[in-house]
Protein backbone atom coordinates (compact mmCIF):
# COMPACT_ATOMS: atom_id res chain seq x y z
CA UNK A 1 21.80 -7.86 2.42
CA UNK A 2 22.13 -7.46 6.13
CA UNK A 3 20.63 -4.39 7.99
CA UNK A 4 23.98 -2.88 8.03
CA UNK A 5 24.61 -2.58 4.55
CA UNK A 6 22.97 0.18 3.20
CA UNK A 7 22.41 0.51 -0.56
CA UNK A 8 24.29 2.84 -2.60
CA UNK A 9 20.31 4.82 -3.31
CA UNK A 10 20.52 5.35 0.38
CA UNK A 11 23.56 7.02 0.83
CA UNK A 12 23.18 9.21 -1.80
CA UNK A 13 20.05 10.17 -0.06
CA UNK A 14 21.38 10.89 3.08
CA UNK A 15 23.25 13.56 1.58
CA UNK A 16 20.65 14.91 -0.77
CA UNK A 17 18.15 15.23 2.34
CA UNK A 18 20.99 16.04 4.55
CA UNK A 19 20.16 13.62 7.18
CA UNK A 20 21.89 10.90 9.37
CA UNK A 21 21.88 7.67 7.88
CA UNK A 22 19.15 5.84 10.06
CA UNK A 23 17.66 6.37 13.52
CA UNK A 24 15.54 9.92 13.73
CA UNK A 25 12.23 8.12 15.53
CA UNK A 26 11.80 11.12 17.38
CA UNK A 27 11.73 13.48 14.85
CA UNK A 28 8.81 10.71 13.33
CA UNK A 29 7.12 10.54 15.80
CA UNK A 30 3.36 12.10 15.42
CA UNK A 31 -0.38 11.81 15.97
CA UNK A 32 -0.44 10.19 12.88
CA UNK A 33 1.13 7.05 14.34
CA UNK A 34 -2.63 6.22 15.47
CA UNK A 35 -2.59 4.38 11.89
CA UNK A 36 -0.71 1.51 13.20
CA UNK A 37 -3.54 -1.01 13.08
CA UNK A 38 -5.34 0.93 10.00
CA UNK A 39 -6.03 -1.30 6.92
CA UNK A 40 -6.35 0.54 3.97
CA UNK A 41 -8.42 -0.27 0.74
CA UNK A 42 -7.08 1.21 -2.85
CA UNK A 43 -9.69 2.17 -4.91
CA UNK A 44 -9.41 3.87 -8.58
CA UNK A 45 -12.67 5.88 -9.13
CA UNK A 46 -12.94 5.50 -12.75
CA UNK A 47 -12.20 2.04 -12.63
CA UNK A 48 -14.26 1.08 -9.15
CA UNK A 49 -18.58 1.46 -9.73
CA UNK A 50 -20.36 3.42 -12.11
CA UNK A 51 -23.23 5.39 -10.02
CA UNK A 52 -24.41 8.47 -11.83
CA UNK A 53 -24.65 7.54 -15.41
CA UNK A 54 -25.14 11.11 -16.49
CA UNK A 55 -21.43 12.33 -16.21
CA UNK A 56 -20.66 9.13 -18.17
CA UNK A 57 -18.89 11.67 -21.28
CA UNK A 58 -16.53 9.94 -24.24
CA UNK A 59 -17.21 6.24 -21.69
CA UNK A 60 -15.37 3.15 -23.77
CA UNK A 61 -15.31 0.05 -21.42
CA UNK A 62 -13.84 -1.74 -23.92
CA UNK A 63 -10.72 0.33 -23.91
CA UNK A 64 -8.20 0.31 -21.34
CA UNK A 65 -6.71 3.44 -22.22
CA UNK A 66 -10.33 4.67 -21.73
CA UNK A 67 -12.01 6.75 -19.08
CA UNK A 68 -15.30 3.81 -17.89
CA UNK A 69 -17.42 5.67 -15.82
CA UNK A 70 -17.06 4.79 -12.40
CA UNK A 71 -17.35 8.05 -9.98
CA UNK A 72 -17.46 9.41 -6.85
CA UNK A 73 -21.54 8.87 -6.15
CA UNK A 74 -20.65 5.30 -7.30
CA UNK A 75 -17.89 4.98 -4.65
CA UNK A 76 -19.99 6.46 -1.96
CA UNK A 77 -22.61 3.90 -2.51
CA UNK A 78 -20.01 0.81 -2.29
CA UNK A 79 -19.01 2.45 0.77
CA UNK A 80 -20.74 -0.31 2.61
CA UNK A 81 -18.62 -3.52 0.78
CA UNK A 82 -15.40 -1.61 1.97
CA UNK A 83 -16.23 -1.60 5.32
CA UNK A 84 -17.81 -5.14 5.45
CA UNK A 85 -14.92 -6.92 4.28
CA UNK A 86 -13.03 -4.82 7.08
CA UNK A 87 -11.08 -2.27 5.74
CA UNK A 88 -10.71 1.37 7.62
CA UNK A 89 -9.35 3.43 5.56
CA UNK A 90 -10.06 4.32 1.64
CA UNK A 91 -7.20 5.58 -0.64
CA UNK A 92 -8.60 6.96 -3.70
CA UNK A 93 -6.26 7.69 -6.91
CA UNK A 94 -6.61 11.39 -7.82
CA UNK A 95 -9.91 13.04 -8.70
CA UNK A 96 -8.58 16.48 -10.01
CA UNK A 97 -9.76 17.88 -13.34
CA UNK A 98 -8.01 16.44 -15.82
CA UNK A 99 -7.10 17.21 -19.75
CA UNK A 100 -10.44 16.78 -22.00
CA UNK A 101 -9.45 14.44 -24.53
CA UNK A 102 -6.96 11.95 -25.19
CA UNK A 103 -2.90 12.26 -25.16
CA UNK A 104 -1.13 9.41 -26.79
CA UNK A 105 -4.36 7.66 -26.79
CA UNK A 106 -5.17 7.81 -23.07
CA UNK A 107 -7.45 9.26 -21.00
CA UNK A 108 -6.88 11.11 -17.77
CA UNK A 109 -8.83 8.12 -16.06
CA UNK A 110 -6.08 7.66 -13.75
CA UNK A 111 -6.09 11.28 -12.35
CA UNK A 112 -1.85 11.85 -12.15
CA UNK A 113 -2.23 14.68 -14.97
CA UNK A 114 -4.31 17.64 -13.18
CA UNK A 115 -5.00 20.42 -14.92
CA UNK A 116 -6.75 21.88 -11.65
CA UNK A 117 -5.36 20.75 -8.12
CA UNK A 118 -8.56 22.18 -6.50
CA UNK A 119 -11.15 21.06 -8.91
CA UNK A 120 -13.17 17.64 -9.53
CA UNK A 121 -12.72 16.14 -12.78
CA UNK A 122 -16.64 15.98 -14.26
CA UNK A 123 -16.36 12.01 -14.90
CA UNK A 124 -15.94 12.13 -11.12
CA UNK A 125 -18.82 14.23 -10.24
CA UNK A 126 -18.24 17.42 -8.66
CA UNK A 127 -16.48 19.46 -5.21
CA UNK A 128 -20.02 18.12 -3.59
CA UNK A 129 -20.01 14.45 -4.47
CA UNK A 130 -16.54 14.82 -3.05
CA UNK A 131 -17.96 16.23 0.11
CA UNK A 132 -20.90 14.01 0.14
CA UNK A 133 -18.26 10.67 -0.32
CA UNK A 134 -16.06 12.21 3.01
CA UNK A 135 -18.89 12.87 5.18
CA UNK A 136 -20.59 9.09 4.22
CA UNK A 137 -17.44 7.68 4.95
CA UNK A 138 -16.99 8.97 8.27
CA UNK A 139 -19.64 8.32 9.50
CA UNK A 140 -19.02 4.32 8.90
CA UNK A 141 -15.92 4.82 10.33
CA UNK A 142 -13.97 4.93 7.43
CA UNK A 143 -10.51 7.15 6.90
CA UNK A 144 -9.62 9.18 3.82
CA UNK A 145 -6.99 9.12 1.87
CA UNK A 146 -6.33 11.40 -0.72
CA UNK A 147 -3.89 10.58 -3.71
CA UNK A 148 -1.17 13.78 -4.12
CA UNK A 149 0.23 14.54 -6.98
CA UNK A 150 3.22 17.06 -6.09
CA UNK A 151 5.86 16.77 -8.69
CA UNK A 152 4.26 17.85 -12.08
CA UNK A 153 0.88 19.13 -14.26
CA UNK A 154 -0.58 17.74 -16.88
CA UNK A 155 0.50 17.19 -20.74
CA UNK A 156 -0.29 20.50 -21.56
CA UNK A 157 -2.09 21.84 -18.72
CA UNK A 158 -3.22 25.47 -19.30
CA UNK A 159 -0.44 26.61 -16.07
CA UNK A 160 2.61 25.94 -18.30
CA UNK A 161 1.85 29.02 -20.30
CA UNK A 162 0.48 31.43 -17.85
CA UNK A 163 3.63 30.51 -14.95
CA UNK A 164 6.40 29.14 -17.07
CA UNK A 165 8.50 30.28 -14.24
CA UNK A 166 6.89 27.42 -12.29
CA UNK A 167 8.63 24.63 -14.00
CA UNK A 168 12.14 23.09 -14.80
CA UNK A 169 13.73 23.68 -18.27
CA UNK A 170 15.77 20.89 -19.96
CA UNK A 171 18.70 23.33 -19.13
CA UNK A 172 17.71 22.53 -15.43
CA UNK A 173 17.72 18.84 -16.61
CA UNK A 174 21.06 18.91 -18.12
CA UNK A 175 23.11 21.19 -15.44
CA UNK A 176 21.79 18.50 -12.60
CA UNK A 177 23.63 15.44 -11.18
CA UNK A 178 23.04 12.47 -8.73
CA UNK A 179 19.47 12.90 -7.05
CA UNK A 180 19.36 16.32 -8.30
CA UNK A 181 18.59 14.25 -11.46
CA UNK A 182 15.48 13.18 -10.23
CA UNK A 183 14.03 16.52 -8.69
CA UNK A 184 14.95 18.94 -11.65
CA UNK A 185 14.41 16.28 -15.09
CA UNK A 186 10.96 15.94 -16.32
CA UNK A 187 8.86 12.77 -15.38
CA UNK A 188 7.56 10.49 -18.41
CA UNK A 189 7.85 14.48 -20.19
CA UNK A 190 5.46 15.90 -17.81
CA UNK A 191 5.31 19.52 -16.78
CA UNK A 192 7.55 19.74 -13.84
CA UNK A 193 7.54 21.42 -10.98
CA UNK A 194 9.74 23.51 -9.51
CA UNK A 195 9.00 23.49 -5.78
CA UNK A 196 12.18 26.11 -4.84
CA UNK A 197 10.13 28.78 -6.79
CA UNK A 198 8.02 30.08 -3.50
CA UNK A 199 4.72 30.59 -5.76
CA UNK A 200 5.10 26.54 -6.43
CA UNK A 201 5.59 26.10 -3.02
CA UNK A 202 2.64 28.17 -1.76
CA UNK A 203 0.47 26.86 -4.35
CA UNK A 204 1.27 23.08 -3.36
CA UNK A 205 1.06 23.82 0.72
CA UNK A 206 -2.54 25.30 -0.09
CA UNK A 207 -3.56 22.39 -1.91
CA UNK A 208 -2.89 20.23 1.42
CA UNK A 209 -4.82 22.63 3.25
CA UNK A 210 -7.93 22.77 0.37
CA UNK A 211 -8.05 18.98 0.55
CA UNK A 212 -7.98 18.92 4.43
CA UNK A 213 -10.99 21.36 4.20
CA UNK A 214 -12.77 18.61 2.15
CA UNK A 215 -12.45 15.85 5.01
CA UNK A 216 -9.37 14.29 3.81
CA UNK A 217 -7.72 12.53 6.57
CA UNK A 218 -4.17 11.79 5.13
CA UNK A 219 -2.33 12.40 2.10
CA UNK A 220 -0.93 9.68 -0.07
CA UNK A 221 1.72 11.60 -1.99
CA UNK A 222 3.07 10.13 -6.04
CA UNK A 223 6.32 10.45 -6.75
CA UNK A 224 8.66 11.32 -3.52
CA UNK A 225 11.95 10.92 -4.93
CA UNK A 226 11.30 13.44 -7.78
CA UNK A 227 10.19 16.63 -5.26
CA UNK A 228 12.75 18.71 -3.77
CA UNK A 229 13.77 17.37 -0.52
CA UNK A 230 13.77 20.73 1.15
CA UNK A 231 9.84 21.25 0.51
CA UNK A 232 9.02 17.76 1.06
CA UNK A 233 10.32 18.03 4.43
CA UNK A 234 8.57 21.91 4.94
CA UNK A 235 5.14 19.94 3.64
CA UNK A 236 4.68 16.87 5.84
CA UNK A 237 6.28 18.94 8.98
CA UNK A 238 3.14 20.87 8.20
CA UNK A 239 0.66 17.97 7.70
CA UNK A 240 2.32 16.30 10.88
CA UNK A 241 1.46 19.37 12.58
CA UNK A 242 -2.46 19.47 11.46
CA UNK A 243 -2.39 15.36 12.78
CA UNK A 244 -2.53 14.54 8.73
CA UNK A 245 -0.78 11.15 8.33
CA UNK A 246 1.54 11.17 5.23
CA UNK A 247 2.27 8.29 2.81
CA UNK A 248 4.89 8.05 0.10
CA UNK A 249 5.35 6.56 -2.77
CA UNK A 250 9.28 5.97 -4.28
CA UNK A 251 9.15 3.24 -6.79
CA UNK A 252 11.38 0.22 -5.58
CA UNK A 253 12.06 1.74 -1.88
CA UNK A 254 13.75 -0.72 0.32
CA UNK A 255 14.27 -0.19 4.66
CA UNK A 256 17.29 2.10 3.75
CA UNK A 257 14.97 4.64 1.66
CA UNK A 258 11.69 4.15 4.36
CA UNK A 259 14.45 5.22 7.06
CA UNK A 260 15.62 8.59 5.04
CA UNK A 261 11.96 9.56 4.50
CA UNK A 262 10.59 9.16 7.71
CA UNK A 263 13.34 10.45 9.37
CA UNK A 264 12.50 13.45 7.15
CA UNK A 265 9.37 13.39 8.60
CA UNK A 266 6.58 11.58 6.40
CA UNK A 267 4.67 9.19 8.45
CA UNK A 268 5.45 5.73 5.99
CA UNK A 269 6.55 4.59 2.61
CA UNK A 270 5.36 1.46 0.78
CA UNK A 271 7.93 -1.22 1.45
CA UNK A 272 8.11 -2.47 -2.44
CA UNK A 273 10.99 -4.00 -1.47
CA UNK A 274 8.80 -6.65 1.10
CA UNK A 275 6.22 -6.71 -2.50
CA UNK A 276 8.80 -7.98 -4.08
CA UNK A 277 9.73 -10.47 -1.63
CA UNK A 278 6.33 -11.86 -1.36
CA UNK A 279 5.52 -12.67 -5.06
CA UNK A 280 9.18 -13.78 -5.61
CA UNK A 281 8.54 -16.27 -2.13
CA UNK A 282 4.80 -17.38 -2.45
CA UNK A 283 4.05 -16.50 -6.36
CA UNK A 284 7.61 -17.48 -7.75
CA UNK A 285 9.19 -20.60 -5.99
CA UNK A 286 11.67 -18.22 -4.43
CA UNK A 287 11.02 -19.50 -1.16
CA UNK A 288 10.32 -17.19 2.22
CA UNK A 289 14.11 -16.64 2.87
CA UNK A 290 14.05 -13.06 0.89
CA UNK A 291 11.13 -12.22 3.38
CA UNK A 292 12.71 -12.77 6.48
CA UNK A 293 15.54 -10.83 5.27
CA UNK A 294 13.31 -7.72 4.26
CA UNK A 295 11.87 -8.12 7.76
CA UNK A 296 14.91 -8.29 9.55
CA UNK A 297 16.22 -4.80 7.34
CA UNK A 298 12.63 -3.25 8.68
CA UNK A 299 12.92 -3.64 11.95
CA UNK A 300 15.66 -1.11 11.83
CA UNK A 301 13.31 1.84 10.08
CA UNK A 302 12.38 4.40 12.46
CA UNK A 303 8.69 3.26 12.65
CA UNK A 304 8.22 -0.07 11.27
CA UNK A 305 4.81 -0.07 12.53
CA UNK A 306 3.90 2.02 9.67
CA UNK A 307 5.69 1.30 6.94
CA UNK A 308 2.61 0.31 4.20
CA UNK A 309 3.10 -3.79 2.66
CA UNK A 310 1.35 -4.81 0.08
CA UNK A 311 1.07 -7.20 -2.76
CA UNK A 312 0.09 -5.28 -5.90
CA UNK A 313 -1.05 -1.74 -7.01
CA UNK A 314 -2.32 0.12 -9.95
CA UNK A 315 1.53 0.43 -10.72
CA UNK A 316 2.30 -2.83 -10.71
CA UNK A 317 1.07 -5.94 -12.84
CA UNK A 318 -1.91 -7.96 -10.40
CA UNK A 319 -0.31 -10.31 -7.91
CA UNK A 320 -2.61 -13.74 -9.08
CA UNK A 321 -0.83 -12.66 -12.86
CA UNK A 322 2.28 -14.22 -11.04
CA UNK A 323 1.25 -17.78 -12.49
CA UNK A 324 -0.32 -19.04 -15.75
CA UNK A 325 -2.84 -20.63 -13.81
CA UNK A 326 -5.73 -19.17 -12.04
CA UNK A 327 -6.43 -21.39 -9.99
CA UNK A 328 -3.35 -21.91 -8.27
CA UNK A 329 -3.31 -17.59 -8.63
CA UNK A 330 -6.14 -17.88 -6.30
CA UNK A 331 -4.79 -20.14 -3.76
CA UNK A 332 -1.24 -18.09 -3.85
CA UNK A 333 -3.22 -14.73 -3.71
CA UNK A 334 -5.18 -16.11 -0.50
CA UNK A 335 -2.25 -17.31 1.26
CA UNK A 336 -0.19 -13.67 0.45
CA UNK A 337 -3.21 -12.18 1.85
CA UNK A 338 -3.22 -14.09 5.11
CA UNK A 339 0.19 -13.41 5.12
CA UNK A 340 0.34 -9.91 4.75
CA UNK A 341 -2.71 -9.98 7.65
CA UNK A 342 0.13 -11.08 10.05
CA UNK A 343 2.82 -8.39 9.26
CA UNK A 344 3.95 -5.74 11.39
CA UNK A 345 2.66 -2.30 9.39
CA UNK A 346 -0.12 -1.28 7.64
CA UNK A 347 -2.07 -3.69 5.22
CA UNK A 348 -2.84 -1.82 1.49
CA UNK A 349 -5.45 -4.02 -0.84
CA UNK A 350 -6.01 -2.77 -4.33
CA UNK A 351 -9.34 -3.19 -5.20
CA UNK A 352 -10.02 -6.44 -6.58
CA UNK A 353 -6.74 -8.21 -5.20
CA UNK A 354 -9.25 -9.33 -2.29
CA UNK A 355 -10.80 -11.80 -4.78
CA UNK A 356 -7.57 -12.33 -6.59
CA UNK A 357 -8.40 -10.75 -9.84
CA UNK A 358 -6.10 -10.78 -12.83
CA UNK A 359 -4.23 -8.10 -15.34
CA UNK A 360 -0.62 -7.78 -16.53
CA UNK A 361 1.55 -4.73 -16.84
CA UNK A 362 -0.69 -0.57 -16.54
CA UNK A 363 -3.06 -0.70 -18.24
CA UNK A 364 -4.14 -4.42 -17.57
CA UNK A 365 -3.97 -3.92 -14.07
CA UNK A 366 -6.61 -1.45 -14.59
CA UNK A 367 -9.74 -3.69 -14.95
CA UNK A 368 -13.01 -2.50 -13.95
CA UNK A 369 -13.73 -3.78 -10.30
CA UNK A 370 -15.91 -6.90 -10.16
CA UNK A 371 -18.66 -7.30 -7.05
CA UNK A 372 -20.56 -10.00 -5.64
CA UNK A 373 -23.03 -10.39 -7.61
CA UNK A 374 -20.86 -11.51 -10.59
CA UNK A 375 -18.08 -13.54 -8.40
CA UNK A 376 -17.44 -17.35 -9.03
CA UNK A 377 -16.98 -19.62 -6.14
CA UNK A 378 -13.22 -19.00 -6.33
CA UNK A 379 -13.65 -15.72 -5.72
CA UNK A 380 -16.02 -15.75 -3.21
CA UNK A 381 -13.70 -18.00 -1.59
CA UNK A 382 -10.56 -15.99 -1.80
CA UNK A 383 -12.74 -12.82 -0.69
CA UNK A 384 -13.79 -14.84 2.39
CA UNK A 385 -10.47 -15.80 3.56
CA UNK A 386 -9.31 -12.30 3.11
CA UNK A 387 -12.14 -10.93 5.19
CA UNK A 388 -11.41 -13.26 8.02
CA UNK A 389 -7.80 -12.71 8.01
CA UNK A 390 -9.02 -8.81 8.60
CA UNK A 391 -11.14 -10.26 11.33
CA UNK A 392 -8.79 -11.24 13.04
CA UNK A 393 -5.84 -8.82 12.38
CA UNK A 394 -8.61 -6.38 14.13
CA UNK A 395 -9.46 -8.48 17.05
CA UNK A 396 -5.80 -9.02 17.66
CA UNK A 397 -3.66 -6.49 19.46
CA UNK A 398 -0.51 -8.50 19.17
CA UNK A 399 -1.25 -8.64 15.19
CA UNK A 400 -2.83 -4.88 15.24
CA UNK A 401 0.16 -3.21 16.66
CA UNK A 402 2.27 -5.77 18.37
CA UNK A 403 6.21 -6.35 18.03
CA UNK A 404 7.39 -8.74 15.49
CA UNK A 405 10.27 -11.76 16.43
CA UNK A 406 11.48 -13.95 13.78
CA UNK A 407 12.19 -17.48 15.16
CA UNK A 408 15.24 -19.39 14.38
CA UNK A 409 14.07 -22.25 11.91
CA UNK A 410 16.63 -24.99 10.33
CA UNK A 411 18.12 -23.80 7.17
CA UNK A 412 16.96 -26.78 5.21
CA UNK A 413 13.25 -25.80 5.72
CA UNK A 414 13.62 -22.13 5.79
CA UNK A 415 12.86 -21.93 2.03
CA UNK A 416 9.12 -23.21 3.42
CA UNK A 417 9.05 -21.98 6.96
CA UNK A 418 8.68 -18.66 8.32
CA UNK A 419 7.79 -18.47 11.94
CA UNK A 420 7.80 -15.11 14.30
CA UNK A 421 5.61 -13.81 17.48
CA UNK A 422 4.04 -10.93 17.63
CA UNK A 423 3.49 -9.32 21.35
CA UNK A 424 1.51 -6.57 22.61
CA UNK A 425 0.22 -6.02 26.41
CA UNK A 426 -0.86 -9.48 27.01
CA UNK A 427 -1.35 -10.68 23.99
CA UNK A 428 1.55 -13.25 22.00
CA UNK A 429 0.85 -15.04 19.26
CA UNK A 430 2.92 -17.29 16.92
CA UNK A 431 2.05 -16.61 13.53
CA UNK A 432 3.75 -19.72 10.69
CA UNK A 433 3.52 -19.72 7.37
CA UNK A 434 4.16 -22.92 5.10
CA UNK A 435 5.28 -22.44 1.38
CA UNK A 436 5.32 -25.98 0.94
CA UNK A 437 3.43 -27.74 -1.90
CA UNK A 438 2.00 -30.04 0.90
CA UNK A 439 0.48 -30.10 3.99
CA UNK A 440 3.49 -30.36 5.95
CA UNK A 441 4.91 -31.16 9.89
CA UNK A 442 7.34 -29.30 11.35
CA UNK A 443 9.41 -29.70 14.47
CA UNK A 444 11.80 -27.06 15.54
CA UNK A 445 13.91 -26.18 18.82
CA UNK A 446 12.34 -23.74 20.45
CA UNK A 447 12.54 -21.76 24.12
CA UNK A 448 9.27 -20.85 24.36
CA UNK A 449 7.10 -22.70 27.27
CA UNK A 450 5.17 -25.41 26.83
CA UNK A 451 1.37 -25.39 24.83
CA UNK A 452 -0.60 -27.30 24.90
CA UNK A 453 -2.31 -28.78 21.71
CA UNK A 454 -4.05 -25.39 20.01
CA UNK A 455 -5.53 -24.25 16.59
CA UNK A 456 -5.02 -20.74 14.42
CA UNK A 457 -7.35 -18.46 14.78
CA UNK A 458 -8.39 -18.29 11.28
CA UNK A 459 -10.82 -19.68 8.95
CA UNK A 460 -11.47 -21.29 6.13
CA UNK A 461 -14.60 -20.33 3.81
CA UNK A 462 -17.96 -21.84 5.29
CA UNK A 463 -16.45 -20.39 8.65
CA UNK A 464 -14.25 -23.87 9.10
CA UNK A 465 -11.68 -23.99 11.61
CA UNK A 466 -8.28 -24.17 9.55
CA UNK A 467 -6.49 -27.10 9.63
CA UNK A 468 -3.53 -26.31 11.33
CA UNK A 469 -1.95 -27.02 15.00
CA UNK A 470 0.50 -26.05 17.28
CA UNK A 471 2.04 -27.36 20.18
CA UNK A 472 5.02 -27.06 22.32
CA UNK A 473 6.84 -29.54 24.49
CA UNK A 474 10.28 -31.03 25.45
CA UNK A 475 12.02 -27.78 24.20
CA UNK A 476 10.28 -28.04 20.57
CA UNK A 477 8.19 -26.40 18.46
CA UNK A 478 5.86 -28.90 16.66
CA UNK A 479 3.68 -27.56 13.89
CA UNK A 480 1.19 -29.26 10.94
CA UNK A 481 0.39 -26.54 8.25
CA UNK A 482 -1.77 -27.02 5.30
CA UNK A 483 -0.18 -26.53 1.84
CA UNK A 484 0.39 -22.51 0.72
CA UNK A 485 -1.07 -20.74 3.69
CA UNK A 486 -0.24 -18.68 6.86
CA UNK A 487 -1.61 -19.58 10.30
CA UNK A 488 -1.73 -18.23 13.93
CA UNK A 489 -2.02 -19.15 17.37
CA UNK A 490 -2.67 -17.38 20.59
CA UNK A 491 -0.11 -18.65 23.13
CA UNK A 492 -0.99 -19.07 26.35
């Protein structure tokens, strides 16, 4: 839909959170905008590297469902193959204590049902391995971002029965209507919070601070459209203030939804709307034309610089899943990747998408974390590709933190073709990406000045120059792009 169409979610947010229906930058606007140009790396403890086999209690590999042993010494020492393929910033999944046992036949594993906010679950290690995994990762230069889980308890948790004032009753539930709906009903039947009681409220604002004391650099909060809007907007004013960058997570947020929440005040929300675009476009045969619409709807947000893209979570079933074949899953994963490497905003990997790896719907998604030494060449290749693409992204102001321009294509290509600039000081490049089966050459009208004959800037595994050029002349654009892939060039 064009920008100015809002959807119906987003007005009936703007009146829940009391706000105007876009603009707010200023009110935004924070220290925490020094993540533009941040790429961050997902990792899920349990599921990421095993490295003190001693806290390894009720371990089944073989189950999904199951906790598998990885921890937070293993994470530390894997520390290094974050920041080598180029990431700068590690977002963990919760690590609070969680239920012993199973409910429903799952583990805690995942760490959304605390028992504890201030305590480390034993699987994980303890408050010290925490500690020790902050301090290791700052000094290599690497952010932290903790997971936040606002909304609810655990199944049971032992805080149901000693503040049952705390939480929302099913006669909450039943009086509420329109987003109300979402704040005071229960969440898959978890305890929920209510975060008008002002014990809740003190009890979640300390947690922010407890974590902060810990090292934690920003806060990725679960579950934003099911916590009151009032103390939402009272919590991030207050990590805004302490320089704590603040990401959200509503399930299916489009621009309208980004533009209510950071004009509320959090820092970014993942743009599942531009997820979707990119497996329907690259993964799907729905061609790029739903991407340059999500862009053109983002550039409207109050800070589209930070607004988190990605192609897959622990939510979501794996991007390469998007086709039968894994081959072609690899190729399509490497191109997104490249892709998403070109984007205004803030690249998020989930570990394991960097080498394209497969899984279906939670828990399938969920499979331990492969390394190096047990890649095949596909892998290897797709992990090289990625980690050039971050190369580059780095060494690029214009792709770092520049503006983004769509270009005008012809409509009978732009099902294939998606071609912008992205500027900053200096710095413009042209960035192109082909959806076509085949290596294909365009020729487009174009007002740019003339260039002469150039190559992209990235590379193909074995450290190849891609096979792609650009040049400009006679008032067109003349491109030849390889098959499934994103390119760019530095224009001079």
């Amino acid at each position: 839909m064009p920008f100015n169409c809002v959807s119906r979610t987003a007005l009936l947010l703007s009146a829940w959170l009391g706000l105007p229906l876009m603009g707010g930058a200023a009110q935004s606007t924070q220290t925490a905008s020094s993540w533009e140009g941040q790429i961050i790396y997902q990792v899920m403890p349990d599921r990421f590297f095993d490295g003190d086999p001693s806290n390894d209690q009720a371990v089944n590999r073989a189950d999904l469902h199951a906790w598998h042993g990885g921890d937070l010494a293993g994470l530390t020492q894997k520390l290094g193959y974050i920041q080598d393929l180029g990431a700068t910033a590690l977002w963990m999944t919760p690590v609070y204590q969680q239920k012993a046992g199973l409910t429903d036949g799952t583990a805690g594993y995942h760490g959304y049902w605390p028992y504890d906010f201030r305590s480390v679950d034993p699987h994980f290690g303890t408050l010290d391995s925490f500690k020790a995994l902050t301090s290791a990762a700052h000094r290599l230069g690497l952010k932290i971002m903790l997971d936040q889980v606002i909304n609810h308890y655990g199944y049971g948790a032992p805080a149901t029965a000693q503040h049952p004032g705390w939480f929302h009753t099913q006669a909450d539930c039943d009086r509420a209507s329109g987003p109300q709906k979402d704040t005071d009903c229960a969440l898959s039947g978890l305890p929920d919070l209510n975060q008008t009681v002002p014990e809740v409220s003190q009890q979640l604002l300390g947690n922010a601070d407890f974590w902060r004391q810990q090292g934690v650099d920003a806060f990725r909060y679960d579950a934003v459209k099911h916590v009151d809007p009032g103390f939402l907007k009272t919590l991030v004013a207050r990590d805004r203030a302490a320089g704590t960058f603040t990401l959200g997570e509503y399930f299916g947020a489009d621009a309208g939804i980004i533009s209510q929440f950071q004009t509320a005040g959090l820092s970014s929300l993942f743009d599942f709307a531009l997820q979707d675009a990119l497996r329907g476009g690259i993964m799907s045969n729905r061609g790029l034309s739903g991407v340059r619409t999500v862009l053109e709807q983002d550039a409207g947000t109050p800070q589209p610089g930070l607004i988190a893209a990605f192609l897959d979570n622990h939510d979501l079933p794996r991007f390469a899943n998007g086709t039968l074949f894994e081959d072609e899953g690899q190729t399509r994963t490497a191109f997104a990747l490249r892709a998403l490497m070109t984007l205004k905003g803030i690249p998020v990997i989930w570990q394991g998408t960097e080498i394209a790896m497969r899984g279906g719907a939670d828990p399938d998604n969920r499979r331990d974390m492969r390394f190096p030494d047990v890649w095949t060449p596909a892998e290897k290749a797709v992990y090289d590709s990625t980690k050039d693409a971050i190369a580059v992204r780095k060494a690029s102001p214009a792709l770092s933190h520049g503006d983004l321009k769509l270009l005008d294509v012809p409509g009978q290509v732009s099902s294939d073709l998606l071609v912008f600039t992205r500027s900053a000081g200096a710095q413009t490049v042209l960035v192109a990406w082909n959806n076509g089966k085949a290596r294909q050459t365009y020729s487009v009208k174009s007002k740019l000045g003339g260039q002469a004959l150039t190559g992209s800037l990235f590379h193909d595994p074995g450290n190849r120059a891609q096979n792609a050029a650009l040049s400009v002349r006679g008032g067109y654009l003349h491109l030849s792009l390889p098959a499934k892939t994103a390119a760019v060039f530095e224009l001079k």
